[in-house]
N, C-alpha and C. Protein backbone atom coordinates (compact mmCIF):
# COMPACT_ATOMS: atom_id res chain seq x y z
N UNK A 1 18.82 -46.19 16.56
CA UNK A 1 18.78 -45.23 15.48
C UNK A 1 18.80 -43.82 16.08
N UNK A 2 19.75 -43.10 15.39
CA UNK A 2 20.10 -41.72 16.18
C UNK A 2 18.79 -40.80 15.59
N UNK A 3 18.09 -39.72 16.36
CA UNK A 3 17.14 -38.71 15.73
C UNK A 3 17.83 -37.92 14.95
N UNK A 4 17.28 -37.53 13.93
CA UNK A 4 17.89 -36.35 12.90
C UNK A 4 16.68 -34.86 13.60
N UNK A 5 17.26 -33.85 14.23
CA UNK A 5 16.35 -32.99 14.31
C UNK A 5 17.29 -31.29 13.49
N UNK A 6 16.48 -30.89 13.17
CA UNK A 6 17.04 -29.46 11.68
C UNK A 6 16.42 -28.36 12.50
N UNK A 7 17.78 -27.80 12.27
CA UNK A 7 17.62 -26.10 13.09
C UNK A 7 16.42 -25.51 12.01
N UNK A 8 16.79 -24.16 13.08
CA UNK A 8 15.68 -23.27 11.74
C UNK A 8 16.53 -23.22 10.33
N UNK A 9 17.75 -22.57 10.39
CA UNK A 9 18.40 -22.56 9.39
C UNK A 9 18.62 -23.63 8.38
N UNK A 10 18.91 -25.06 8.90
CA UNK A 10 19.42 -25.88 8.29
C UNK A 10 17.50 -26.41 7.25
N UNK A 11 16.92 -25.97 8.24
CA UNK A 11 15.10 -26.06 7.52
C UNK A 11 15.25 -25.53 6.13
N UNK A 12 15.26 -24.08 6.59
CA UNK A 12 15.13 -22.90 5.38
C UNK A 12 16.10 -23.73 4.62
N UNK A 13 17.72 -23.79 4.48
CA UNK A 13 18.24 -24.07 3.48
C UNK A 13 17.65 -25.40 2.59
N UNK A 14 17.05 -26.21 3.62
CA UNK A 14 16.40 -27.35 2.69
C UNK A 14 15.12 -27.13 2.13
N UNK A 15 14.39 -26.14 2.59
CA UNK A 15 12.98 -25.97 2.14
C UNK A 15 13.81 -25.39 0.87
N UNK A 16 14.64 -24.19 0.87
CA UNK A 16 15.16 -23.53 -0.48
C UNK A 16 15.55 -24.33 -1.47
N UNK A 17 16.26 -25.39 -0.92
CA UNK A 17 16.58 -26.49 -2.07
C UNK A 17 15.83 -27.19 -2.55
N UNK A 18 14.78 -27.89 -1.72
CA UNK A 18 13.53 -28.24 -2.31
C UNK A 18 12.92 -27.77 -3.25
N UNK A 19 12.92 -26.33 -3.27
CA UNK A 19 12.02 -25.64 -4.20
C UNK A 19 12.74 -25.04 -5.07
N UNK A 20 14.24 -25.24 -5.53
CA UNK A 20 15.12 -25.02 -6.69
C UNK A 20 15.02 -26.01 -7.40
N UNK A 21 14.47 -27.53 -6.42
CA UNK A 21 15.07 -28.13 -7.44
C UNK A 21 13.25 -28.71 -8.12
N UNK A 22 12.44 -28.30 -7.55
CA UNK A 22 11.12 -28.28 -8.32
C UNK A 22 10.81 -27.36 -9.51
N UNK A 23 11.42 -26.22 -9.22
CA UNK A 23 11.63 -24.81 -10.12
C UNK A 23 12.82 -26.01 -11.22
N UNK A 24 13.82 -26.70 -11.01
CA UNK A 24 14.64 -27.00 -12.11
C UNK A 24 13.74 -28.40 -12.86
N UNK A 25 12.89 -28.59 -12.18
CA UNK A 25 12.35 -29.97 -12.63
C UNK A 25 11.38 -29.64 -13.85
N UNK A 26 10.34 -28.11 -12.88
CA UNK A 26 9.26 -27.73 -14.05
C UNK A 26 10.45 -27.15 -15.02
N UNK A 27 11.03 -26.65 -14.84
CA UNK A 27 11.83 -25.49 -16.19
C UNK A 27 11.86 -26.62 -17.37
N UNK A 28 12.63 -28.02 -16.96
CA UNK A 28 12.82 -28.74 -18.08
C UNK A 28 11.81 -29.67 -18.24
N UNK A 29 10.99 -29.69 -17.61
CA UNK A 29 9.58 -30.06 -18.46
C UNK A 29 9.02 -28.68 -19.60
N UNK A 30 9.05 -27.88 -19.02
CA UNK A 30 8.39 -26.81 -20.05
C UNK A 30 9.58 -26.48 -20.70
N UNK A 31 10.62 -26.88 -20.88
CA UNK A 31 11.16 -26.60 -21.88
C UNK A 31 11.21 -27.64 -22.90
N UNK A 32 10.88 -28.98 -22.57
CA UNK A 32 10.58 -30.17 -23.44
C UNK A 32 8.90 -29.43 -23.98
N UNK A 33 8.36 -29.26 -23.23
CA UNK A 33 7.30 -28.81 -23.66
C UNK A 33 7.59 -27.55 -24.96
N UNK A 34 7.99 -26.57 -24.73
CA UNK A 34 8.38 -25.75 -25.47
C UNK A 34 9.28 -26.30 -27.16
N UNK A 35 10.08 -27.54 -26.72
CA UNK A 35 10.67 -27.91 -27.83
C UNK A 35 9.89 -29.01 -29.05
N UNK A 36 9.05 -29.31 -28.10
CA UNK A 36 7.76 -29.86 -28.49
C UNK A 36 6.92 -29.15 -29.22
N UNK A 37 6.57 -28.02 -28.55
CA UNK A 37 5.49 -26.97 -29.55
C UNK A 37 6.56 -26.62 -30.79
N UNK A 38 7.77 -25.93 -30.54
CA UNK A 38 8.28 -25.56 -31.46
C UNK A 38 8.07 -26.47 -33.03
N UNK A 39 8.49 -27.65 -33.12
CA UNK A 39 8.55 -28.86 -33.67
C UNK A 39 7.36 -28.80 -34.15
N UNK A 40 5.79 -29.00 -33.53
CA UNK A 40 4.86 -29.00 -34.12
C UNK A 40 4.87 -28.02 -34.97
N UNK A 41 5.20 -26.27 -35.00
CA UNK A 41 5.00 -25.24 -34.91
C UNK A 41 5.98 -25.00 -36.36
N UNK A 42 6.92 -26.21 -36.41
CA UNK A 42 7.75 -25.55 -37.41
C UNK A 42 7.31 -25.69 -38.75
N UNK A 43 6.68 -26.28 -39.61
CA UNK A 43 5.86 -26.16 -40.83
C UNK A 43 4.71 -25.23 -40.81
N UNK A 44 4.29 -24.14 -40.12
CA UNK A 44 3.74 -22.97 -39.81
C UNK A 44 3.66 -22.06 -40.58
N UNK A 45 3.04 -21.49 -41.79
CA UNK A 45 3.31 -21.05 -42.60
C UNK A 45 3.00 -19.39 -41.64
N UNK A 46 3.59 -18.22 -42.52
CA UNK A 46 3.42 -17.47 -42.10
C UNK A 46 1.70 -16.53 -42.39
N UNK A 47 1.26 -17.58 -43.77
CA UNK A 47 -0.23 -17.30 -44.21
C UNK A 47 -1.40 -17.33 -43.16
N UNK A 48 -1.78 -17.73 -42.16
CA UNK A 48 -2.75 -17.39 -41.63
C UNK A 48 -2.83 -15.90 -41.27
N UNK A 49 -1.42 -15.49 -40.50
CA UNK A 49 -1.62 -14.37 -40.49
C UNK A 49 -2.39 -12.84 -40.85
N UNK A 50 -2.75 -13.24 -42.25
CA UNK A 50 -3.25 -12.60 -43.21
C UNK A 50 -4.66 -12.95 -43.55
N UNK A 51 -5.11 -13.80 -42.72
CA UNK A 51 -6.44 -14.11 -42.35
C UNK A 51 -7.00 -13.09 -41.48
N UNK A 52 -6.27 -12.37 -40.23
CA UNK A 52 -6.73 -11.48 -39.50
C UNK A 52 -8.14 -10.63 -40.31
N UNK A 53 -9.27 -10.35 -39.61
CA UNK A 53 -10.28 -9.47 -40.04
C UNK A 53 -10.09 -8.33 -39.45
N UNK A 54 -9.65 -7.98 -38.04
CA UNK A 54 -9.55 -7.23 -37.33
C UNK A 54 -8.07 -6.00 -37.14
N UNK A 55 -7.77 -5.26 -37.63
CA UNK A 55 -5.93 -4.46 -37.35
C UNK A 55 -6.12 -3.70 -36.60
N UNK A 56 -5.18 -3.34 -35.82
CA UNK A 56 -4.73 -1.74 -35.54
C UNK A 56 -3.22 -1.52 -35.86
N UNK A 57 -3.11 -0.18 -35.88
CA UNK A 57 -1.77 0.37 -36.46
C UNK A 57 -1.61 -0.15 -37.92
N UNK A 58 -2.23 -0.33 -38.70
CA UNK A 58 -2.20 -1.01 -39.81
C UNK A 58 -2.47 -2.26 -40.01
N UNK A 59 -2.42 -2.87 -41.70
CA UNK A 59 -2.69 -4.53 -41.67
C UNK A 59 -1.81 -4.51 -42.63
N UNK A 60 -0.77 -5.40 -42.74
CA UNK A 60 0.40 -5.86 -43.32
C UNK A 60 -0.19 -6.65 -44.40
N UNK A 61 0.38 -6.78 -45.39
CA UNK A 61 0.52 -7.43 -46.72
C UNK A 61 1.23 -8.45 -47.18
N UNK A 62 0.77 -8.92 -47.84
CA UNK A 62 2.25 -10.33 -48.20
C UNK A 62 3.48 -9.37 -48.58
N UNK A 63 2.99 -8.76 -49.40
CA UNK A 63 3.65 -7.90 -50.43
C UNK A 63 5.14 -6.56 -49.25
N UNK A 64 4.29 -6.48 -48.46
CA UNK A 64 4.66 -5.23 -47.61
C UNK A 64 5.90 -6.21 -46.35
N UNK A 65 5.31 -7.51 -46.17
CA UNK A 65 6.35 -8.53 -45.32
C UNK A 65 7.39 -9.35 -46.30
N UNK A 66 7.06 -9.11 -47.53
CA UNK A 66 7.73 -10.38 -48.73
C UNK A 66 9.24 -9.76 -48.12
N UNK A 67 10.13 -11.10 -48.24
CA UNK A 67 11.59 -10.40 -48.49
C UNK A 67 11.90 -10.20 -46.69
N UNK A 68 11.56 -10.27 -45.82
CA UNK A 68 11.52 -9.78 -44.67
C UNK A 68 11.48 -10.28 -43.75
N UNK A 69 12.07 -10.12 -42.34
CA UNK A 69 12.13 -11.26 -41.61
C UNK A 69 11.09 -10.76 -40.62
N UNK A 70 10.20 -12.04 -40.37
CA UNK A 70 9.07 -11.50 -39.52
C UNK A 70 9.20 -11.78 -38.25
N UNK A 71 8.98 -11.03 -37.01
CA UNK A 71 8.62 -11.53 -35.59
C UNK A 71 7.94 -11.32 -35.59
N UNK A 72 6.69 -12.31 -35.23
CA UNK A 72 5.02 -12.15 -35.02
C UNK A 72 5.07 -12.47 -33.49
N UNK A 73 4.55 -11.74 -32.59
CA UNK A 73 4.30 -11.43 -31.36
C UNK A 73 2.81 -11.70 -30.61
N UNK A 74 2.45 -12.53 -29.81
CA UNK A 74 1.21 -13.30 -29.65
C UNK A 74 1.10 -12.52 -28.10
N UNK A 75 0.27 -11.91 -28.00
CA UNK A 75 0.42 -11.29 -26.40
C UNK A 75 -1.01 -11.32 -26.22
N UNK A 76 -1.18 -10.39 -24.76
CA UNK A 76 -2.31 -9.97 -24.13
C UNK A 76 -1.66 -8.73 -23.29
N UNK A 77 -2.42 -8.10 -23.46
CA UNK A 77 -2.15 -6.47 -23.08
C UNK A 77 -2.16 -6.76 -21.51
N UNK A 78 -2.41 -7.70 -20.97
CA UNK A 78 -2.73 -8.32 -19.09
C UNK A 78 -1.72 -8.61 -18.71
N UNK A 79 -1.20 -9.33 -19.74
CA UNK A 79 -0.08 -10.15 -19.05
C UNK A 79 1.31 -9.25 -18.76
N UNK A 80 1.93 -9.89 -17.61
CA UNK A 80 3.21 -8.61 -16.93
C UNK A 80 4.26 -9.76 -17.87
N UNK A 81 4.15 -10.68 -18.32
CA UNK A 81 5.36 -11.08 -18.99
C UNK A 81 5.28 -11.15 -20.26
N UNK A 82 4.24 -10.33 -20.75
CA UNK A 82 3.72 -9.45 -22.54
C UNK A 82 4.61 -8.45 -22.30
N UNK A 83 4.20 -7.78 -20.97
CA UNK A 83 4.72 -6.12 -20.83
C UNK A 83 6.41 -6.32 -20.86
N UNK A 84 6.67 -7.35 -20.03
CA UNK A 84 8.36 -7.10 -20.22
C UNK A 84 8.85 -7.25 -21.01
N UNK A 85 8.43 -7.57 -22.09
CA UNK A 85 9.51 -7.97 -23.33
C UNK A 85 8.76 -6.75 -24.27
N UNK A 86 8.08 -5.99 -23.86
CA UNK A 86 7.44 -4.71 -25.66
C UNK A 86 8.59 -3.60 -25.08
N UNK A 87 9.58 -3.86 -23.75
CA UNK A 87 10.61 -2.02 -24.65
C UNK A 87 12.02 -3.06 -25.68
N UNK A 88 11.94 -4.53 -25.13
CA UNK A 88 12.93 -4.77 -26.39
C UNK A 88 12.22 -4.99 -27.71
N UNK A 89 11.18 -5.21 -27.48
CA UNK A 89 10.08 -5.17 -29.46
C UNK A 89 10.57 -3.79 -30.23
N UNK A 90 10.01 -2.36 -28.67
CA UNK A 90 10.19 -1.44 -29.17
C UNK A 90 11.80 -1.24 -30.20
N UNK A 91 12.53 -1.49 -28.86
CA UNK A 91 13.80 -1.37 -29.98
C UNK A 91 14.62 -1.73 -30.53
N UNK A 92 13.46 -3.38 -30.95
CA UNK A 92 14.73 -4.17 -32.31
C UNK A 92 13.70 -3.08 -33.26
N UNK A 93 12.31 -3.04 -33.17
CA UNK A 93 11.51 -1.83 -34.33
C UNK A 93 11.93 -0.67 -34.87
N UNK A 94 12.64 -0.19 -34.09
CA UNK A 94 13.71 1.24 -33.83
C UNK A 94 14.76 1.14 -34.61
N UNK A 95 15.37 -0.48 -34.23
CA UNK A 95 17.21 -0.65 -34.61
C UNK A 95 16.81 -1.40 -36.20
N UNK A 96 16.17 -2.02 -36.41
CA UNK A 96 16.33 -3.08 -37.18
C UNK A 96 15.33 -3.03 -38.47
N UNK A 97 14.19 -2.31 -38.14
CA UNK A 97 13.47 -1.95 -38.97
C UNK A 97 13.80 -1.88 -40.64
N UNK A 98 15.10 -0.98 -40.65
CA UNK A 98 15.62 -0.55 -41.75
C UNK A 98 16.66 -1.73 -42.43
N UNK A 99 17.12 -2.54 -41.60
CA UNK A 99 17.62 -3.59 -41.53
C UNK A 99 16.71 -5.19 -42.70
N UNK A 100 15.21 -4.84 -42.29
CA UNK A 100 14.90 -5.99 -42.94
C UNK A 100 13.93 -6.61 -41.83
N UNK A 101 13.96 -6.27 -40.98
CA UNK A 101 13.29 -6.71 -39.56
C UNK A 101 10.97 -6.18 -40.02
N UNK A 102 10.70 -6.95 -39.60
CA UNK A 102 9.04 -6.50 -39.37
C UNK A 102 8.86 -7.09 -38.19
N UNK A 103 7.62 -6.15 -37.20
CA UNK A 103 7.27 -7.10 -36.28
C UNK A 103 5.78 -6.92 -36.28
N UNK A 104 4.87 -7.44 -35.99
CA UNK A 104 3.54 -7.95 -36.25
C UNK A 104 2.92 -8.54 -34.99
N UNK A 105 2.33 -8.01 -34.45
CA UNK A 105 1.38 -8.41 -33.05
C UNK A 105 0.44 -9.13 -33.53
N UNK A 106 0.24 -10.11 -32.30
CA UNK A 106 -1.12 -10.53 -32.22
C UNK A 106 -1.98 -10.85 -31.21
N UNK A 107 -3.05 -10.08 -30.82
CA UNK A 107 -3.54 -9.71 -29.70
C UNK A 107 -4.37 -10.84 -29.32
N UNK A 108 -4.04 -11.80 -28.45
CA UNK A 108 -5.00 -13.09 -28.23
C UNK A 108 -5.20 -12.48 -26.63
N UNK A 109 -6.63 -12.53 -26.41
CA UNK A 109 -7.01 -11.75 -25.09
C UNK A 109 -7.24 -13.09 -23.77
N UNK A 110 -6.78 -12.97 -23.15
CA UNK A 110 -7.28 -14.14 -21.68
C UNK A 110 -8.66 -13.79 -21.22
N UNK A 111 -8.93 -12.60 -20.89
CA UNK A 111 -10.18 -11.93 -20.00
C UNK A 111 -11.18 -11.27 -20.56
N UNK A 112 -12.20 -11.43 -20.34
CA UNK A 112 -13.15 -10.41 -20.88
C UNK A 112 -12.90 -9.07 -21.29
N UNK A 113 -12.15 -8.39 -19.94
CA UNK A 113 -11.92 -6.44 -20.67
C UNK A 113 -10.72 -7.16 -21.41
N UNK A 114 -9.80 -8.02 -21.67
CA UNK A 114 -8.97 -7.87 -22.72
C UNK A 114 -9.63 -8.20 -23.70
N UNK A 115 -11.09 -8.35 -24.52
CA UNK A 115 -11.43 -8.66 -25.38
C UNK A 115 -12.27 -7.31 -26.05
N UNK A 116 -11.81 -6.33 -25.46
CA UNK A 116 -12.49 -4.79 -25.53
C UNK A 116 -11.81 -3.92 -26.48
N UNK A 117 -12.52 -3.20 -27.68
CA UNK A 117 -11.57 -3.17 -28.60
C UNK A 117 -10.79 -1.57 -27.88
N UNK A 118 -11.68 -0.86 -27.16
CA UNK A 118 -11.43 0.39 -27.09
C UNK A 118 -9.97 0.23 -25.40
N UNK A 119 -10.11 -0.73 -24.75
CA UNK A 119 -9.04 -1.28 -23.51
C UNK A 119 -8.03 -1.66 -24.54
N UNK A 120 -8.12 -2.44 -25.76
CA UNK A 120 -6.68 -3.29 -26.39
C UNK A 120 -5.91 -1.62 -27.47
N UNK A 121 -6.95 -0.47 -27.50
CA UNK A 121 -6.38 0.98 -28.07
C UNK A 121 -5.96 1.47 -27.09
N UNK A 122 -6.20 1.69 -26.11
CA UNK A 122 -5.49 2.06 -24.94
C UNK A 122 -4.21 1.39 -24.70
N UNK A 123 -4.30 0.36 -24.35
CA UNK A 123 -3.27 -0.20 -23.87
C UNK A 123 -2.01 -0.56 -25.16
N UNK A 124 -2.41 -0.55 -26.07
CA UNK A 124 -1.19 -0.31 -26.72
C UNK A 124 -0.47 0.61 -26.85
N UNK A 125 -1.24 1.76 -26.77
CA UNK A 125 -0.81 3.40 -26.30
C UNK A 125 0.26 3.26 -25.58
N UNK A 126 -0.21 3.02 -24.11
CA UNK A 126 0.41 2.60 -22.97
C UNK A 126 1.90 2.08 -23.16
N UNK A 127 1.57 1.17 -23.89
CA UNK A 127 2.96 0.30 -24.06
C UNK A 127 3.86 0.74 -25.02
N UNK A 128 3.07 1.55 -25.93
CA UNK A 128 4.16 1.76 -27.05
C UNK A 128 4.12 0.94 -28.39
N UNK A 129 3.13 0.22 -28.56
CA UNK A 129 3.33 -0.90 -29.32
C UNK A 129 2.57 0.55 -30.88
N UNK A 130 3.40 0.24 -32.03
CA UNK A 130 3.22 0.76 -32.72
C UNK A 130 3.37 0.35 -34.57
N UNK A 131 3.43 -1.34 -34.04
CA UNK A 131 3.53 -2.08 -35.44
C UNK A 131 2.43 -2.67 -35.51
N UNK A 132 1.75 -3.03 -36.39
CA UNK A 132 0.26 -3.39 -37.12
C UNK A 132 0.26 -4.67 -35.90
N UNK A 133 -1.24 -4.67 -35.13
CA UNK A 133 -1.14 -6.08 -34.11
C UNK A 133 -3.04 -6.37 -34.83
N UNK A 134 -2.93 -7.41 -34.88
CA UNK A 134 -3.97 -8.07 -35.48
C UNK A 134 -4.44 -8.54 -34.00
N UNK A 135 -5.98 -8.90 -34.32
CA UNK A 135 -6.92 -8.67 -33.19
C UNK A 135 -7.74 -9.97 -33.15
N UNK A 136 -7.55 -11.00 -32.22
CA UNK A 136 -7.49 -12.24 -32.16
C UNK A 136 -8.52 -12.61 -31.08
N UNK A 137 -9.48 -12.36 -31.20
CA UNK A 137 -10.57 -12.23 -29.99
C UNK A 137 -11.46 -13.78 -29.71
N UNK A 138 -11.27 -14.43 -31.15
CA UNK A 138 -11.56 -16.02 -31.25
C UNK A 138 -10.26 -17.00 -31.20
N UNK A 139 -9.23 -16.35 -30.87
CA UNK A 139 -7.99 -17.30 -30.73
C UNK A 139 -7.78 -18.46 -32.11
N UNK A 140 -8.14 -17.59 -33.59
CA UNK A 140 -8.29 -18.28 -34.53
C UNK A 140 -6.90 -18.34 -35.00
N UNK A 141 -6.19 -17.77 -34.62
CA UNK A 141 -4.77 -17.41 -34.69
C UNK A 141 -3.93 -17.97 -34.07
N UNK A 142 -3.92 -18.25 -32.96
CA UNK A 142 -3.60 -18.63 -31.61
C UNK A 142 -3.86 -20.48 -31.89
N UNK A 143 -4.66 -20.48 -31.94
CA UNK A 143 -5.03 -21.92 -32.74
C UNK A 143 -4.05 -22.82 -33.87
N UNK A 144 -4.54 -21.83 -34.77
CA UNK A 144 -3.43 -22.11 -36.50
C UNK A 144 -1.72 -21.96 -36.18
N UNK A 145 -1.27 -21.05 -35.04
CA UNK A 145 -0.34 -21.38 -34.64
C UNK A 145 -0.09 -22.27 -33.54
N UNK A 146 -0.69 -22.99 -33.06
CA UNK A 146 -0.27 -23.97 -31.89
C UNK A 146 0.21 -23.02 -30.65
N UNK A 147 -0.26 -22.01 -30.30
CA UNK A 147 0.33 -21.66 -29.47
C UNK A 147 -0.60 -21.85 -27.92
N UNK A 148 0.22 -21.96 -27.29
CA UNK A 148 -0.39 -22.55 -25.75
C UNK A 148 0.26 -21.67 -24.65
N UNK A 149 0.98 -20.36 -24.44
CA UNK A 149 1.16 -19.73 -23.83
C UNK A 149 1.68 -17.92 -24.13
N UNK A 150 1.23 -16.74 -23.27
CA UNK A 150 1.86 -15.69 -23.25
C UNK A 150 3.17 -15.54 -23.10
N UNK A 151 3.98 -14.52 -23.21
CA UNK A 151 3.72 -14.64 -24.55
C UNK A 151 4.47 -15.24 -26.02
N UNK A 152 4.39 -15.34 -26.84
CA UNK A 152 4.95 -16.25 -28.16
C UNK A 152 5.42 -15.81 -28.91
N UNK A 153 6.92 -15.93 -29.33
CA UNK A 153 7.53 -15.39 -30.31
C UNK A 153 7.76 -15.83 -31.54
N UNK A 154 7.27 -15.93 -32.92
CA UNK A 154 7.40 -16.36 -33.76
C UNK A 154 8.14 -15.91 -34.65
N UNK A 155 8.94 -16.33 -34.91
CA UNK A 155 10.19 -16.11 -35.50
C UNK A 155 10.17 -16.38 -37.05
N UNK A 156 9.96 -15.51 -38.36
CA UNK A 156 10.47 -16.11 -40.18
C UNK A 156 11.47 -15.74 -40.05
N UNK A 157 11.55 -16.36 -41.22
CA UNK A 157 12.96 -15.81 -42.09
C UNK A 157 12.46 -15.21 -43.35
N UNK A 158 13.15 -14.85 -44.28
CA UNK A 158 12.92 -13.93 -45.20
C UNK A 158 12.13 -15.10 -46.53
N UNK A 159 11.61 -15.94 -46.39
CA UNK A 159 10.69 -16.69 -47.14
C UNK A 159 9.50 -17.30 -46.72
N UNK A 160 9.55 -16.64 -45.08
CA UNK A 160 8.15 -16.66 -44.89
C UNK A 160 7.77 -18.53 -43.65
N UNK A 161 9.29 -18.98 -43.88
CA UNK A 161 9.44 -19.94 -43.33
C UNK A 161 10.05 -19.84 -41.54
N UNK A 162 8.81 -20.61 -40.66
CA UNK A 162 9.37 -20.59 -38.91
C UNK A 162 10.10 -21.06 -39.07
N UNK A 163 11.40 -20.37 -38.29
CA UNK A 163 12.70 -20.48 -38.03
C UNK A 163 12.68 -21.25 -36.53
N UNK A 164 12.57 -20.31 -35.30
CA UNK A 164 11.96 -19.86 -34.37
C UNK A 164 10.42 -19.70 -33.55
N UNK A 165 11.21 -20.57 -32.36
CA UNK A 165 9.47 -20.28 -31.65
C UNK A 165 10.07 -20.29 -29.97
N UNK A 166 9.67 -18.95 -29.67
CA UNK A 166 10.28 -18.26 -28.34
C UNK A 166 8.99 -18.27 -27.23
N UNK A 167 9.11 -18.96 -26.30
CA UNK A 167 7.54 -18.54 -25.50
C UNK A 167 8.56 -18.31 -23.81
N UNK A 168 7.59 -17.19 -23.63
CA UNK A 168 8.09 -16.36 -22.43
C UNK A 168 8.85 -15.40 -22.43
N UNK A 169 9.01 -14.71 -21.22
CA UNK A 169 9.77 -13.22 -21.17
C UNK A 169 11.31 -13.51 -21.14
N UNK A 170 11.65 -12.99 -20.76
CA UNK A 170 13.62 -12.63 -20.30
C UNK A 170 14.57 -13.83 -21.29
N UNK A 171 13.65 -13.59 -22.15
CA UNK A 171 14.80 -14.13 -23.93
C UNK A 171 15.40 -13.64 -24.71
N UNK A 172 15.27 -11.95 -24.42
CA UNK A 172 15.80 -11.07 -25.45
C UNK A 172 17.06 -11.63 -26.34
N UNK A 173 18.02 -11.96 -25.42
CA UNK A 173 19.41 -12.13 -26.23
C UNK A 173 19.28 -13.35 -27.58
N UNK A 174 18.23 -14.16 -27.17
CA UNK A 174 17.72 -15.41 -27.90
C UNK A 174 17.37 -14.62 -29.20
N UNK A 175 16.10 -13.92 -28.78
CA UNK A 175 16.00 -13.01 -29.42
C UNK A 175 16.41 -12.30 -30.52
N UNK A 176 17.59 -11.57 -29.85
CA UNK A 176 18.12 -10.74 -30.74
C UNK A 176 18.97 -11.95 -31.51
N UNK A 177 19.80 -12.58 -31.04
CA UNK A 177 20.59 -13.65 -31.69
C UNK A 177 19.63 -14.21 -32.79
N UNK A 178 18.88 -14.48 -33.01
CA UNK A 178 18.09 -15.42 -34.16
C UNK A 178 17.77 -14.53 -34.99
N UNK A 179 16.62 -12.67 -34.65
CA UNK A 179 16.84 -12.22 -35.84
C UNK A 179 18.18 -11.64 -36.49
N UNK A 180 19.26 -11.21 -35.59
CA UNK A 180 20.43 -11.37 -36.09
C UNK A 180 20.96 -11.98 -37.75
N UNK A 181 20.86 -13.36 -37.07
CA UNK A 181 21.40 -14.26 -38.02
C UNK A 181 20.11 -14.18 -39.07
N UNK A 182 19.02 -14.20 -38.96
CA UNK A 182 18.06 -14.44 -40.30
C UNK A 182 18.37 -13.41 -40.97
N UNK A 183 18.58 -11.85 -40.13
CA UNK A 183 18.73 -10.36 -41.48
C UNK A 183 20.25 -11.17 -42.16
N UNK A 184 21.15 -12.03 -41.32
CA UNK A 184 22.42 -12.18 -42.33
C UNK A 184 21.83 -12.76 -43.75
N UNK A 185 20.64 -13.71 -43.53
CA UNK A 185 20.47 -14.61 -44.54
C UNK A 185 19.84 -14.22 -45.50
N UNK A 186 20.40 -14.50 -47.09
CA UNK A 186 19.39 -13.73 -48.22
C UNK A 186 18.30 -14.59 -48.91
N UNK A 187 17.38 -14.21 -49.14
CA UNK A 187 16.02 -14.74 -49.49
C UNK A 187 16.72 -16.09 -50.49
């Protein structure tokens, strides 16, 4: 039997492949996972929402969302893959607003200072976030939606019915593509 012995190079390229193809193994587990939550997630009414006790930037209404397509936004002011996706929040809020678009935070905290009301006013500052984010400090929200990771995109349509359920950063185009098509659709 001949020895197999691996340069440095021919190492690295296999250690790299090794670990693409663990990176491709978890992706489609958590994306079964993800299609999984969705599914649970899809008879979700948009009513708990309106359970919130806690607002900032305002507290939304049935009345004020009726007719409207909602993205409800599940973050933590900690997380760096909350932060990458609030300058495209900022400007579907900007573009779309007038359109039919609402977007609606909801602040589910991981850490102790994220459970600080005067750190979660700051830091929305910071970020820019400037649509009503409800304040989720018992994850009673977080709960009623099934949600199990930062951060969560919840997607209506203009009757109040989940369309959509987005979890994680660098989805924008997903994103934009779904409320897209819901402003096409009429109540």
């Amino acid at each position: 039997m001949e020895k197999v012995t691996w340069g440095r190079a021919a190492l690295s390229r296999r250690k790299a492949m090794m670990s693409a193809l663990t990176l491709a193994l978890a992706g489609t587990l958590m994306n079964s996972s993800i299609a999984a939550q969705a599914d649970v997630s899809k008879d979700a009414p948009l009513a708990p929402l309106f359970e919130a006790s806690s607002w900032l930037n305002g507290q939304p209404s049935r009345a004020s969302l009726r007719g409207k397509v909602v993205l409800v936004d599940v973050f933590t002011f900690g997380c760096i893959n909350c932060k990458n996706i609030t300058p495209a929040l900022r400007s579907l809020n900007r573009t779309k607003s007038n359109d039919g678009l609402a977007i609606v935070g909801i602040h589910s905290p991981e850490t102790a200072y994220e459970h600080e009301h005067g750190a979660v006013v700051a830091n929305l500052k910071t970020l820019g976030v400037t649509w009503p984010v409800a304040i989720d400090n018992d994850l009673v929200l977080w709960n009623a939606y099934h949600i199990n990771a930062w951060p969560t995109q919840l997607i209506f349509d203009r009757r109040g019915r989940l369309r959509k359920t987005i979890v994680g950063d660098s989805q924008d185009a997903l994103v934009n593509e779904t409320i897209d098509a819901l402003l096409k659709e009429r109540a």
